[in-house]
C-alpha atoms as a PDB file:
ATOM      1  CA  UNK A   1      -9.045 -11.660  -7.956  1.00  0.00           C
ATOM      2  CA  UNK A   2     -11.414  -9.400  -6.427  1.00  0.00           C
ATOM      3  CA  UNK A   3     -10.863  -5.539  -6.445  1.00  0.00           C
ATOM      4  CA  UNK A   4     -11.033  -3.219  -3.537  1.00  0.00           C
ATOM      5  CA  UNK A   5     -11.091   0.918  -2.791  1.00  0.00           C
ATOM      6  CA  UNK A   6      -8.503   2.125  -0.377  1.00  0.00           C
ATOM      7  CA  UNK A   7      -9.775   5.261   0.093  1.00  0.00           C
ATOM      8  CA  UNK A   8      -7.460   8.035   1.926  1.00  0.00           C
ATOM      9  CA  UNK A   9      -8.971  10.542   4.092  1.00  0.00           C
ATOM     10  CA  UNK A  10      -7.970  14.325   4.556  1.00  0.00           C
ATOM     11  CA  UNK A  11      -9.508  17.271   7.377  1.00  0.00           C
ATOM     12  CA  UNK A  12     -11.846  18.901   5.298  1.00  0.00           C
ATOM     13  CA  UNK A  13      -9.250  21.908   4.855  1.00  0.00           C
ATOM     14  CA  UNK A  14      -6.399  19.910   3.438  1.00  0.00           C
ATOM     15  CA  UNK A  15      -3.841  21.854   1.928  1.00  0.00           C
ATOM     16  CA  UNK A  16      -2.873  21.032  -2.046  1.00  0.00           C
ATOM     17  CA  UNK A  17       0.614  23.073  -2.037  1.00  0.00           C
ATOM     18  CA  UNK A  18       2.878  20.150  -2.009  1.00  0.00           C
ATOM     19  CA  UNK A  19       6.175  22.368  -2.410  1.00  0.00           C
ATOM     20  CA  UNK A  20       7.608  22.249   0.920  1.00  0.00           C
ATOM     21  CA  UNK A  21       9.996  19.661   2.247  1.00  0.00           C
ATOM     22  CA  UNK A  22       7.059  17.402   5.100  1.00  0.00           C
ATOM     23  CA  UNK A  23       4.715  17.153   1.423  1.00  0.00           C
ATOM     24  CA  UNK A  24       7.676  16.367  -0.731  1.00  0.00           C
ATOM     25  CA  UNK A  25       8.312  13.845   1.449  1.00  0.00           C
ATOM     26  CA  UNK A  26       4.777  12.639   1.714  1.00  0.00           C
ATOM     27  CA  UNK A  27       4.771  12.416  -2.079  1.00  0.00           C
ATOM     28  CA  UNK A  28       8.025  10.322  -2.182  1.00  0.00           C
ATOM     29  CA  UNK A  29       6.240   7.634  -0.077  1.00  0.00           C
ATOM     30  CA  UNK A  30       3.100   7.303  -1.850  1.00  0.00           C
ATOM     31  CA  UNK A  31       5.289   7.236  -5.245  1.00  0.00           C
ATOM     32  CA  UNK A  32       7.250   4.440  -3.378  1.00  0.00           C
ATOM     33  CA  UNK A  33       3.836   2.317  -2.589  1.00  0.00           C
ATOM     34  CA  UNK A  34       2.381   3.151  -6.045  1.00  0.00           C
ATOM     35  CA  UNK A  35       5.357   1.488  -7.771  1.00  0.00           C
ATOM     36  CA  UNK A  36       5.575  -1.464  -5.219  1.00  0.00           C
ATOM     37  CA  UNK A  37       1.362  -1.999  -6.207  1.00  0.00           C
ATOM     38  CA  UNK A  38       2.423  -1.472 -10.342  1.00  0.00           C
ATOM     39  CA  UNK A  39       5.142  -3.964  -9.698  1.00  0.00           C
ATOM     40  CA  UNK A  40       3.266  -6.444  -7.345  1.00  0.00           C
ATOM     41  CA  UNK A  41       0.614  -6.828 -10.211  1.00  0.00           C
ATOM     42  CA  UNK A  42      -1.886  -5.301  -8.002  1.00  0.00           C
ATOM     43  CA  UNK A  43      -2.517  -2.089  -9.381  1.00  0.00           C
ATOM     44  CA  UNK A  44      -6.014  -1.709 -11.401  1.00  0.00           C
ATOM     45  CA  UNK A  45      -6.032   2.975 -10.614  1.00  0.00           C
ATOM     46  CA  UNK A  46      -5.802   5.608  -8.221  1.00  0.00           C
ATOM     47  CA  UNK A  47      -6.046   9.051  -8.371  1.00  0.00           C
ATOM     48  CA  UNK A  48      -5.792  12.036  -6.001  1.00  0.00           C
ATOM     49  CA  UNK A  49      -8.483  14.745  -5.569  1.00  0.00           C
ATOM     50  CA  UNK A  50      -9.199  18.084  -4.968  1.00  0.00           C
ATOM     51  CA  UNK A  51     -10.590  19.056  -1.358  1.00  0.00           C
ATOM     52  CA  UNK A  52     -14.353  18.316  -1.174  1.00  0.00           C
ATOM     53  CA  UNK A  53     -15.497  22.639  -1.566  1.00  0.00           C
ATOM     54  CA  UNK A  54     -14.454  21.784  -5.065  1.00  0.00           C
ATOM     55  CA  UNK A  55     -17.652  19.056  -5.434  1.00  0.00           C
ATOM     56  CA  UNK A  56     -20.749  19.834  -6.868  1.00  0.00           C
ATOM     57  CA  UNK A  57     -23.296  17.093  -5.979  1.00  0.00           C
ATOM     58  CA  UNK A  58     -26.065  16.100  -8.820  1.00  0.00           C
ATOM     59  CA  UNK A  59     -29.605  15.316  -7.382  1.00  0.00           C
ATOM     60  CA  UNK A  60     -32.644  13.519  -8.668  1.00  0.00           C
ATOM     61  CA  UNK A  61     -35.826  13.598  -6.691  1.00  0.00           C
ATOM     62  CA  UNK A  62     -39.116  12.696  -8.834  1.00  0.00           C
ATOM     63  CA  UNK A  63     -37.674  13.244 -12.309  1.00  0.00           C
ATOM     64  CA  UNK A  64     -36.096  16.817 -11.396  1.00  0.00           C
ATOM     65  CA  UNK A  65     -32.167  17.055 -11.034  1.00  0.00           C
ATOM     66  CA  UNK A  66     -30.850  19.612  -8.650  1.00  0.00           C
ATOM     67  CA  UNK A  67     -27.003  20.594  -8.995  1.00  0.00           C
ATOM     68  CA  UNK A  68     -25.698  22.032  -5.166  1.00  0.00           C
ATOM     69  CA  UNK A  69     -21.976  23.149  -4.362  1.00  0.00           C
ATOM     70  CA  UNK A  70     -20.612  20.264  -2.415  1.00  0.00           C
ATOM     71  CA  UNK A  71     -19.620  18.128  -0.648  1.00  0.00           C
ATOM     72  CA  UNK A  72     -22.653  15.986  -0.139  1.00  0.00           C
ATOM     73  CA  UNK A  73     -21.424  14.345   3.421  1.00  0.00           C
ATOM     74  CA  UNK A  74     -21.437  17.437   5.660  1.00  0.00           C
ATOM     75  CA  UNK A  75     -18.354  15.604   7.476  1.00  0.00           C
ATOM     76  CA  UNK A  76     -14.745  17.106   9.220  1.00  0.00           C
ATOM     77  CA  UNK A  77     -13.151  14.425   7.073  1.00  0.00           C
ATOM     78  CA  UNK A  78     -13.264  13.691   3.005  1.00  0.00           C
ATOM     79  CA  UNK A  79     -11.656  11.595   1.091  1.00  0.00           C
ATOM     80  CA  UNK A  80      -8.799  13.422  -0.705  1.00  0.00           C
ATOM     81  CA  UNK A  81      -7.633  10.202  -2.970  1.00  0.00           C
ATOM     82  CA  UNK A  82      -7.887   6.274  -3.682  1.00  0.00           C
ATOM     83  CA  UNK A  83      -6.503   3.406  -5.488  1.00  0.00           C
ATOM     84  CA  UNK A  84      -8.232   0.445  -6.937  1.00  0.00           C
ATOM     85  CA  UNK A  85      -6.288  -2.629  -6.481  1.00  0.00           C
ATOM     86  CA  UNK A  86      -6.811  -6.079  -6.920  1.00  0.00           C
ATOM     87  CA  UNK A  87      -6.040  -8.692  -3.937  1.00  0.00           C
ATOM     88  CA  UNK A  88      -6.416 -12.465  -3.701  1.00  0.00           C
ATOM     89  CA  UNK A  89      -8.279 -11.919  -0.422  1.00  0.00           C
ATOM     90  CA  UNK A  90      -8.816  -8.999   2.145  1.00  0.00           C
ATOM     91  CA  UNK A  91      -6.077 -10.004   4.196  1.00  0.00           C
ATOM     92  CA  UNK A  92      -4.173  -9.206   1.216  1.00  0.00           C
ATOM     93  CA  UNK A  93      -6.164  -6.157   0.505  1.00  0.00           C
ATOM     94  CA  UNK A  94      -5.825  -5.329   4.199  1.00  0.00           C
ATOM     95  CA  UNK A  95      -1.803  -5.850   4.069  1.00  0.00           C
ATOM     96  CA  UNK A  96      -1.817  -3.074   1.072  1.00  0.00           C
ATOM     97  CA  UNK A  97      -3.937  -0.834   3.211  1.00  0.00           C
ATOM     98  CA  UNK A  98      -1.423  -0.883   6.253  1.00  0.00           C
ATOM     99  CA  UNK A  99       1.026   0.312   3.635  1.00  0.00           C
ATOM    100  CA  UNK A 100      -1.224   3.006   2.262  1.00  0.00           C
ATOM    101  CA  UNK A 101      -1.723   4.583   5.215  1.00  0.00           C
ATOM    102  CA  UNK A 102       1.912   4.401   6.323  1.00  0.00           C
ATOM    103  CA  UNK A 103       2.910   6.073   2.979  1.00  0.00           C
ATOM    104  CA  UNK A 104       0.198   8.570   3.253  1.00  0.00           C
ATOM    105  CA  UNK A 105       0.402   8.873   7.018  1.00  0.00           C
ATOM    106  CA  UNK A 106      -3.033   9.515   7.076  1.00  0.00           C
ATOM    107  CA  UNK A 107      -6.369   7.122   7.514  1.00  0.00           C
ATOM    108  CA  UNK A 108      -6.935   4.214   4.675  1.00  0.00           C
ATOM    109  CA  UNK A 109     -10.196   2.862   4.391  1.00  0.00           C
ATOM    110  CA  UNK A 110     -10.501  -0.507   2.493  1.00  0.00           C
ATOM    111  CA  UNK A 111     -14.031  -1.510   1.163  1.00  0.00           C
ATOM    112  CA  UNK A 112     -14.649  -4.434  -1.028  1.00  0.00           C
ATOM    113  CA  UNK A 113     -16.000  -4.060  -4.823  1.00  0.00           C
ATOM    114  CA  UNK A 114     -19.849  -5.817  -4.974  1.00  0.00           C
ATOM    115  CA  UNK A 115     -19.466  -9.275  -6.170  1.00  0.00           C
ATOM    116  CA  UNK A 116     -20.681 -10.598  -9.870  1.00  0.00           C
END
């Protein structure tokens, strides 16, 4: 089976206080499609993440490392979490990433592990 990144995306700004009743919600639904991925077989990781002014982006140029405050994409969007599933196919990948982004109401992008 190969694997594959479903990657969600956030506004740069996205909020982390998940204590009122739309976020509670939200959460329910992504705990809903994380146990239907577990149970399906599917389910390799995922994790969420905190907003992108959290990142600190490592550099090497010519044998000298630089360390900046991030993000490195200077983007409105960033990805705020991910799983790693695996998936016969990508239309079986792709099926899991219309469910993502339903649970997450939010953007999914699906992108295919390199190959051995």
């Amino acid at each position: 089976m190969a694997e594959y990144l479903l990657s969600v995306w956030h506004d740069d700004n996205y909020n982390l206080d998940f204590s009122g009743d739309e976020a509670q919600r939200v959460v329910a639904q992504v705990d809903q499609f994380n146990a239907e991925v577990q149970s399906a077989g599917a389910w390799v990781f995922a994790g969420g993440l905190h907003p992108a002014s959290s990142a600190t982006v490592v550099r090497s140029t010519g044998g000298d490392v630089s360390m900046t405050d991030g993000p490195f994409a200077e983007s409105k969007e960033q990805m705020g979490g991910f799983w790693v599933i695996q998936a016969s196919d990508l239309d079986a990948a792709l099926d899991w990433a219309r469910k993502a982004a339903a649970a997450c109401e939010g953007p999914v992008e699906i992108r295919p592990f390199q190959g051995e």
